[in-house]
C-alpha atoms as a PDB file:
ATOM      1  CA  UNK A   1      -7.447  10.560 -29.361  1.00  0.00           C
ATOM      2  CA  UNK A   2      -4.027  11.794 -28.576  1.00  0.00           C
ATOM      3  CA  UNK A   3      -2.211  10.084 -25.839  1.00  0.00           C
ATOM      4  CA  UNK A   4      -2.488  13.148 -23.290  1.00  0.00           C
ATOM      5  CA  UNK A   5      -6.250  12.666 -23.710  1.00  0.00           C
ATOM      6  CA  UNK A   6      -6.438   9.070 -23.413  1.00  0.00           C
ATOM      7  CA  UNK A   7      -8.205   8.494 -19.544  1.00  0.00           C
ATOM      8  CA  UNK A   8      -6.910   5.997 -17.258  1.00  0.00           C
ATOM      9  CA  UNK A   9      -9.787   3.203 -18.276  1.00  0.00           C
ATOM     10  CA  UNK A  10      -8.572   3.229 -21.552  1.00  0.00           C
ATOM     11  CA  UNK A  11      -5.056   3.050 -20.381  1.00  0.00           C
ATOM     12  CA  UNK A  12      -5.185  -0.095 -18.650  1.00  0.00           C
ATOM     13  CA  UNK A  13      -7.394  -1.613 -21.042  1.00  0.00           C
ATOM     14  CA  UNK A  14      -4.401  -1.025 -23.656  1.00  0.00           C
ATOM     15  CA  UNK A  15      -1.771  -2.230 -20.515  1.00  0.00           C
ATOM     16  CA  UNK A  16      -3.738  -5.105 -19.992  1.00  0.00           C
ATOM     17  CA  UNK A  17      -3.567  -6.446 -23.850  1.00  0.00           C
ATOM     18  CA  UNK A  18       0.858  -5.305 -23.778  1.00  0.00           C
ATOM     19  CA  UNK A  19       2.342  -8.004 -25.321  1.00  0.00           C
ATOM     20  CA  UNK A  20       5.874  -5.986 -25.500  1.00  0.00           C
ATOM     21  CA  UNK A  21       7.630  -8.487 -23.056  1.00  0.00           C
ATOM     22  CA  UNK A  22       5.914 -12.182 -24.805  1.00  0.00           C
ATOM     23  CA  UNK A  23       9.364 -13.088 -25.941  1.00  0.00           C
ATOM     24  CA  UNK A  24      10.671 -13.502 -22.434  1.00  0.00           C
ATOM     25  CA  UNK A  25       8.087 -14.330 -20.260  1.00  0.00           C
ATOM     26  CA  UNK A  26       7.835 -17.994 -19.487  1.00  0.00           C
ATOM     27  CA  UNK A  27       4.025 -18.485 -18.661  1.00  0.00           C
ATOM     28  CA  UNK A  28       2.996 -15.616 -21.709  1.00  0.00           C
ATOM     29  CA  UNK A  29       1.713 -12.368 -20.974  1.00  0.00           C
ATOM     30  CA  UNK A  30      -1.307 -11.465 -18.111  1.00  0.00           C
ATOM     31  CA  UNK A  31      -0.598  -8.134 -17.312  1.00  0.00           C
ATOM     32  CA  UNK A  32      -1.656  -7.439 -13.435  1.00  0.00           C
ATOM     33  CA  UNK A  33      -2.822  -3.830 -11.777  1.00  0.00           C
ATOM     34  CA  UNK A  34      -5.386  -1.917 -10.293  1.00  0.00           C
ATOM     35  CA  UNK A  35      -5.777   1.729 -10.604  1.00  0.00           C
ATOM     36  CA  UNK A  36      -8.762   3.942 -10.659  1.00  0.00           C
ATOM     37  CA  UNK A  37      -8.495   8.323 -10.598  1.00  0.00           C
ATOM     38  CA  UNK A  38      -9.804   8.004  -6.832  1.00  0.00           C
ATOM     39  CA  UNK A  39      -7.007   6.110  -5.584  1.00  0.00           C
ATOM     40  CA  UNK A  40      -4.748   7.787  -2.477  1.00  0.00           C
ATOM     41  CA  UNK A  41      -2.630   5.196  -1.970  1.00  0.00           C
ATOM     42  CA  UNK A  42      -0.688   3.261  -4.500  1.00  0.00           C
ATOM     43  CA  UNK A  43       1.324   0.177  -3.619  1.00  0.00           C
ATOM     44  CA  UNK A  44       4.319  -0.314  -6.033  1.00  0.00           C
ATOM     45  CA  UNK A  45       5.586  -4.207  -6.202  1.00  0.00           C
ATOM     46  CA  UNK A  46       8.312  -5.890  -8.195  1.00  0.00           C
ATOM     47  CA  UNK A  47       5.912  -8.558 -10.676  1.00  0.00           C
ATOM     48  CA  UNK A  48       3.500 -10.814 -10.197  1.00  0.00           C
ATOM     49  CA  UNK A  49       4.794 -14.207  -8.788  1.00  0.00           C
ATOM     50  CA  UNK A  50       2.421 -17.522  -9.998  1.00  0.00           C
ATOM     51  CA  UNK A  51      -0.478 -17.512  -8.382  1.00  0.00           C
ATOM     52  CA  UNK A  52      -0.807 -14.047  -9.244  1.00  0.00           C
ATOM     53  CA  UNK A  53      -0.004 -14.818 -13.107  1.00  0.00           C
ATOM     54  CA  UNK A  54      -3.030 -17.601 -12.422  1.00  0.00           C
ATOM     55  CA  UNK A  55      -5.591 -15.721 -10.589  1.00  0.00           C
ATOM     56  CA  UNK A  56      -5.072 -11.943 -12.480  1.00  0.00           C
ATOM     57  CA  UNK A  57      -5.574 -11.076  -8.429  1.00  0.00           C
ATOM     58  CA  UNK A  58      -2.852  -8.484  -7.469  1.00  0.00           C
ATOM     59  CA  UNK A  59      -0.783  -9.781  -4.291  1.00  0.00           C
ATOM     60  CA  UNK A  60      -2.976 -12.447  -3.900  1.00  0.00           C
ATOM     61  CA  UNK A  61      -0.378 -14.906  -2.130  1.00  0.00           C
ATOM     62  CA  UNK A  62       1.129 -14.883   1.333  1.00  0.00           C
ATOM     63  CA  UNK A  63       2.988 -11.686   0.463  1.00  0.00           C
ATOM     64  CA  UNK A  64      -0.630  -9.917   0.075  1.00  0.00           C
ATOM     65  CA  UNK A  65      -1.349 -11.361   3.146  1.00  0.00           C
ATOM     66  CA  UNK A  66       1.669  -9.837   5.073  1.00  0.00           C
ATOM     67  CA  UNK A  67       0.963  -6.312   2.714  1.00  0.00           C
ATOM     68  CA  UNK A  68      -2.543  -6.038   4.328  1.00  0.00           C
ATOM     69  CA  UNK A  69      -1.376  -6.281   7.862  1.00  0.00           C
ATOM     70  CA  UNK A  70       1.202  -3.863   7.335  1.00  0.00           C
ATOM     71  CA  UNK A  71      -0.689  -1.652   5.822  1.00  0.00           C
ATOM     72  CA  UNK A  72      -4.002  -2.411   8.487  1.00  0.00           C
ATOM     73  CA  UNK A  73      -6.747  -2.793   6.070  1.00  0.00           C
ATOM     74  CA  UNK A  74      -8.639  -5.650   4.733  1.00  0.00           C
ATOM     75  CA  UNK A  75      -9.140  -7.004   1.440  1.00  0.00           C
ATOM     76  CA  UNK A  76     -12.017  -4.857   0.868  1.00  0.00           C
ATOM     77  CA  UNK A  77     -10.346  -1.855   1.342  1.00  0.00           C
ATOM     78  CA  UNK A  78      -7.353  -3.343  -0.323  1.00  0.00           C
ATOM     79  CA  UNK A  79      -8.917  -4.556  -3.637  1.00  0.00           C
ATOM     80  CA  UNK A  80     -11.275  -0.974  -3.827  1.00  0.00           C
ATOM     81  CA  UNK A  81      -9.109   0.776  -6.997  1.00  0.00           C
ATOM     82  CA  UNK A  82     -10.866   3.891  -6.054  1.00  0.00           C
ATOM     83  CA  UNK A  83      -9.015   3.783  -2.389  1.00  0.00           C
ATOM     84  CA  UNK A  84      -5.726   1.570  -3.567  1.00  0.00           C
ATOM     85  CA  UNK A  85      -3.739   1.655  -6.443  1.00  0.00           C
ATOM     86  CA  UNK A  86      -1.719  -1.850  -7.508  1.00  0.00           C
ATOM     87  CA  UNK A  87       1.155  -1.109  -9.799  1.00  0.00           C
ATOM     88  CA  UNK A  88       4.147  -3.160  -9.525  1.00  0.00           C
ATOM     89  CA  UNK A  89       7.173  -2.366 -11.614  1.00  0.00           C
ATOM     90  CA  UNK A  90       6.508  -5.292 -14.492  1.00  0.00           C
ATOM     91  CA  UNK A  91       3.051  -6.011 -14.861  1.00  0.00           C
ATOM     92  CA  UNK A  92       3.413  -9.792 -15.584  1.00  0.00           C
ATOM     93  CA  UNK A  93       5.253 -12.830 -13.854  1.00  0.00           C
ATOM     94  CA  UNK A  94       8.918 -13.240 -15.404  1.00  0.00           C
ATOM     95  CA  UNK A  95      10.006 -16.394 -14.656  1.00  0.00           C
ATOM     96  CA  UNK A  96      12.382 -17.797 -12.247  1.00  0.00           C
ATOM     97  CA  UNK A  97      16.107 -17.242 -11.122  1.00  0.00           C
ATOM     98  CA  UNK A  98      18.189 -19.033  -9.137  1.00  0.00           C
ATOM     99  CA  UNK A  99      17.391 -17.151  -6.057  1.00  0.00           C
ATOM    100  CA  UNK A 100      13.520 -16.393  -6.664  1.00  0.00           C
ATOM    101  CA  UNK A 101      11.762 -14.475  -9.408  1.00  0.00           C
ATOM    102  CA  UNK A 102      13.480 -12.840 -11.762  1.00  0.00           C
ATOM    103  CA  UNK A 103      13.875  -9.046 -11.734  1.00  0.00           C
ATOM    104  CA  UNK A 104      11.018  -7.293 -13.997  1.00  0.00           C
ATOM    105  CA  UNK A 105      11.658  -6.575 -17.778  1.00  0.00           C
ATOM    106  CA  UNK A 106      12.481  -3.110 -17.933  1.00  0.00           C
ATOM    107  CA  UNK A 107      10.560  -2.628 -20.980  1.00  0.00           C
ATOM    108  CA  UNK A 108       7.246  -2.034 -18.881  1.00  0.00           C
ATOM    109  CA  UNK A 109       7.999   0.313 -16.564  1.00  0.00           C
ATOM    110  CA  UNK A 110       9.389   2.128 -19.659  1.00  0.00           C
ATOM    111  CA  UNK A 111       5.862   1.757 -21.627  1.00  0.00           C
ATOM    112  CA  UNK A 112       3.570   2.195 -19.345  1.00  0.00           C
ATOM    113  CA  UNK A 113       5.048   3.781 -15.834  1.00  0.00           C
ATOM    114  CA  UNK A 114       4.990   7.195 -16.440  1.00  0.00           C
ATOM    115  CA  UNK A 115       1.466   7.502 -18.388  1.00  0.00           C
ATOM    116  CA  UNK A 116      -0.234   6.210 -15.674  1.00  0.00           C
ATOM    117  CA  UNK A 117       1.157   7.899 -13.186  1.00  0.00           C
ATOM    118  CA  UNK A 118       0.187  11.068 -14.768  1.00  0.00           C
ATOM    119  CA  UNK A 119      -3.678   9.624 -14.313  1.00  0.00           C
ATOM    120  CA  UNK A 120      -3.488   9.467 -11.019  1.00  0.00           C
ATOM    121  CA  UNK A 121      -4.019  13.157  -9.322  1.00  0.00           C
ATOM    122  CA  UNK A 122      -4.847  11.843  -5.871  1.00  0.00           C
ATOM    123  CA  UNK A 123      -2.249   9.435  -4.453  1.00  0.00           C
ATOM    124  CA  UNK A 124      -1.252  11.039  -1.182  1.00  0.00           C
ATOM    125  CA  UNK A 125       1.071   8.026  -0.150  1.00  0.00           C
ATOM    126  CA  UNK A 126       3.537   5.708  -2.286  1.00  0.00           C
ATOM    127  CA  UNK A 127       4.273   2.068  -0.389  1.00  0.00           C
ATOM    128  CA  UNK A 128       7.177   1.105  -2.438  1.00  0.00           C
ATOM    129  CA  UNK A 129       8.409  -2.539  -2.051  1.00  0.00           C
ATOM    130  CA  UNK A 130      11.682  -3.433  -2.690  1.00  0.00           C
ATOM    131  CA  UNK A 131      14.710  -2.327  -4.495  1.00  0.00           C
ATOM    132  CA  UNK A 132      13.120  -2.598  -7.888  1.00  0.00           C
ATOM    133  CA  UNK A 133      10.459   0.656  -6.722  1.00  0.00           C
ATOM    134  CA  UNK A 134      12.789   1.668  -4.735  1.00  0.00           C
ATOM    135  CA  UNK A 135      15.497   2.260  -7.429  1.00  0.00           C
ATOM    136  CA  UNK A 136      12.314   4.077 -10.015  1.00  0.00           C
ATOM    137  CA  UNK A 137      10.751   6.062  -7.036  1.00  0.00           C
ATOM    138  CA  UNK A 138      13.543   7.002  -4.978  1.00  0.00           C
ATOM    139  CA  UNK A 139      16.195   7.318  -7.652  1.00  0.00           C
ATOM    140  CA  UNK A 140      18.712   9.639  -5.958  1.00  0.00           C
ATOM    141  CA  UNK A 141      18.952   7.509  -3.050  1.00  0.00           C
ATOM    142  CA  UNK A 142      22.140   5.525  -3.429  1.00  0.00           C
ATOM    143  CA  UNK A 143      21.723   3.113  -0.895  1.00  0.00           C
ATOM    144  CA  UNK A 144      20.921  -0.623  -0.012  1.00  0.00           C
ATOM    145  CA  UNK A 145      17.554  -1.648   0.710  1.00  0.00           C
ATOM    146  CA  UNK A 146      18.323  -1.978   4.136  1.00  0.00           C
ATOM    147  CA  UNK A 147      19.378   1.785   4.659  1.00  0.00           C
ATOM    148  CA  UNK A 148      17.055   3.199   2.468  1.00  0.00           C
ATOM    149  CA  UNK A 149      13.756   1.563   4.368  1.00  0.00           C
ATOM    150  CA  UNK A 150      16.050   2.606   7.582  1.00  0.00           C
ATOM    151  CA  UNK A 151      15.774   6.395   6.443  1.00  0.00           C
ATOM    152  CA  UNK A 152      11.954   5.881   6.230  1.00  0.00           C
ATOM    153  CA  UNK A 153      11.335   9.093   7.603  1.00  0.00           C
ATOM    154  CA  UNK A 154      13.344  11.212   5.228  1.00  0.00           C
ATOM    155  CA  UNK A 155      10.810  10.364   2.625  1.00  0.00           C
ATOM    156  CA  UNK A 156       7.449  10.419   4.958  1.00  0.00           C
ATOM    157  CA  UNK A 157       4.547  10.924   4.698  1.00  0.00           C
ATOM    158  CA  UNK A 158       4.276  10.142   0.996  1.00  0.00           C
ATOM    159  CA  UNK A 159       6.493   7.637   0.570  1.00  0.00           C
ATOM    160  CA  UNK A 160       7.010   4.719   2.471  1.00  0.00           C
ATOM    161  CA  UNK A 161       9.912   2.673   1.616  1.00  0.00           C
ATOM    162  CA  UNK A 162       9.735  -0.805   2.805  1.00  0.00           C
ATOM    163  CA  UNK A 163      10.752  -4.616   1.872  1.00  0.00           C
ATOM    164  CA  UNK A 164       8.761  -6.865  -0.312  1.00  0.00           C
ATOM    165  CA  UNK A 165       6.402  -8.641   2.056  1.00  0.00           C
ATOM    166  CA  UNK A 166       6.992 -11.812   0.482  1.00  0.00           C
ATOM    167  CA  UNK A 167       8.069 -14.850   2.645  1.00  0.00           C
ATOM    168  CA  UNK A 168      11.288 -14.970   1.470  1.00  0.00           C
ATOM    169  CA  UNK A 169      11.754 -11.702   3.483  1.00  0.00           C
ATOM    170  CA  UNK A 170      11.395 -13.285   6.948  1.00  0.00           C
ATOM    171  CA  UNK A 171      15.274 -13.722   7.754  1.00  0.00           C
ATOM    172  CA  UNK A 172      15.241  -9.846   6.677  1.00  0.00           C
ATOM    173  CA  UNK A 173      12.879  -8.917   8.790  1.00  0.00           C
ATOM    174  CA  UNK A 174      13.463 -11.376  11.857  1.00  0.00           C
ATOM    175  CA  UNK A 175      17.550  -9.127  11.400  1.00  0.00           C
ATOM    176  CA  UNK A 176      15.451  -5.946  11.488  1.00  0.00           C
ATOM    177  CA  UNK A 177      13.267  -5.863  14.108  1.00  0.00           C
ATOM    178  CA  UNK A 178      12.646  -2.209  14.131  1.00  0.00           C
ATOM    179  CA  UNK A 179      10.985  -2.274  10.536  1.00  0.00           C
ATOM    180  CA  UNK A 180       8.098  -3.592  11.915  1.00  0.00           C
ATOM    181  CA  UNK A 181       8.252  -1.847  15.355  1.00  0.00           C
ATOM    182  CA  UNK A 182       8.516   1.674  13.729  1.00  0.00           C
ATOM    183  CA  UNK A 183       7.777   1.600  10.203  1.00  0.00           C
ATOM    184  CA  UNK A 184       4.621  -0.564  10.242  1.00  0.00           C
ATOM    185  CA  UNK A 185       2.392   1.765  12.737  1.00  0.00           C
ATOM    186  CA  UNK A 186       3.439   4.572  11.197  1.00  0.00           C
ATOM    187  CA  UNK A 187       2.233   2.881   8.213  1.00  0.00           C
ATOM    188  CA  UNK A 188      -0.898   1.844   9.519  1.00  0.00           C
ATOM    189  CA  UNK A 189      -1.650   5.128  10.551  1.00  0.00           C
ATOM    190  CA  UNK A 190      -1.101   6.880   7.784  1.00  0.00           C
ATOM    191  CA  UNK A 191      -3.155   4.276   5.156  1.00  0.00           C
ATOM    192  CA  UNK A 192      -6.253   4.904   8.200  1.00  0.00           C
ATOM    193  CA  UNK A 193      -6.080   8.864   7.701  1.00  0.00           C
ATOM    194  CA  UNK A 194      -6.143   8.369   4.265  1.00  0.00           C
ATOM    195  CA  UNK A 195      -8.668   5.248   3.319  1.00  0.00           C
ATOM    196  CA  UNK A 196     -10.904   5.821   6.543  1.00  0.00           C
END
């Protein structure tokens, strides 16, 4: 079957046995995503942290928690692949820095990124978390994270720039009040018109 050909099934079946990135990654390779052709929204993450790596349950941590509110849906909604799309940038946890996890392995973005991307025709709206997304799916904008998630609405309504949700975020977001004041309903709204 030549690649072009190949559906999305059969794509993450192959994504999900990658072993390209074994050599570095600490707990071994358990690649994480969710992704079906009916998907409208796709939520783009850094990597899994642990409990991800131990449950194989995208964002299913405290920063999944915060994701869902922002976003206004439940995990019903949020764990449908034919309504939500999970990719982060490195589909498996890798390892710890000195100031959290470390940054994904390039290497998998590289692989598989752009192939299944291609398989999905219906995403209206792109949440991307972080600088990590930010940097593949916004890569013009030359910016910190802080002013690129403040320009929000240069890249509206399908993409949504935004921090990672993850707790480590709360001094971030307690210094920008107006993320979640302006960003998050328009957010919200936008996920209902497209998952209700």
């Amino acid at each position: 079957m030549k690649a072009k050909e190949e559906t999305l099934d059969a794509l993450i079946v192959r994504v999900r046995a990658c072993r390209i990135c074994e050599d570095v990654l600490p707990l071994g390779p358990r690649p994480v995503l969710q992704a079906a052709t009916g998907a409208k929204v796709l939520v783009v993450g850094q990597a899994p942290g642990t409990r991800v790596h131990d449950t194989g349950v995208p964002f299913n941590d405290p920063s999944g928690e915060r994701l869902r509110a922002w976003m206004g849906v439940e995990p019903a909604t949020f764990y449908d692949p034919q309504r939500v799309a999970l990719l982060p940038m490195g589909f498996c946890y890798p390892g710890r820095g000195g100031g959290g996890d470390l940054p994904p392995d390039p290497r998998c973005a590289a692989t598989w990124r752009g192939a299944l991307l291609e398989r999905l025709p219906n995403i209206r709206l792109t949440i991307v978390l972080g600088a990590y997304a930010q940097a593949w799916h916004l890569p013009d904008v030359e910016k910190t994270l802080t002013e690129t998630v403040r320009r929000w609405r240069d890249f509206a309504p399908s993409i949504i720039p935004a921090p990672h949700p993850s707790p480590r975020n709360n001094r971030w977001l307690r210094n920008n009040p107006w993320f979640e004041a302006e960003v998050v309903p328009h957010l919200q709204e936008q996920v209902s018109l497209l998952l209700d």
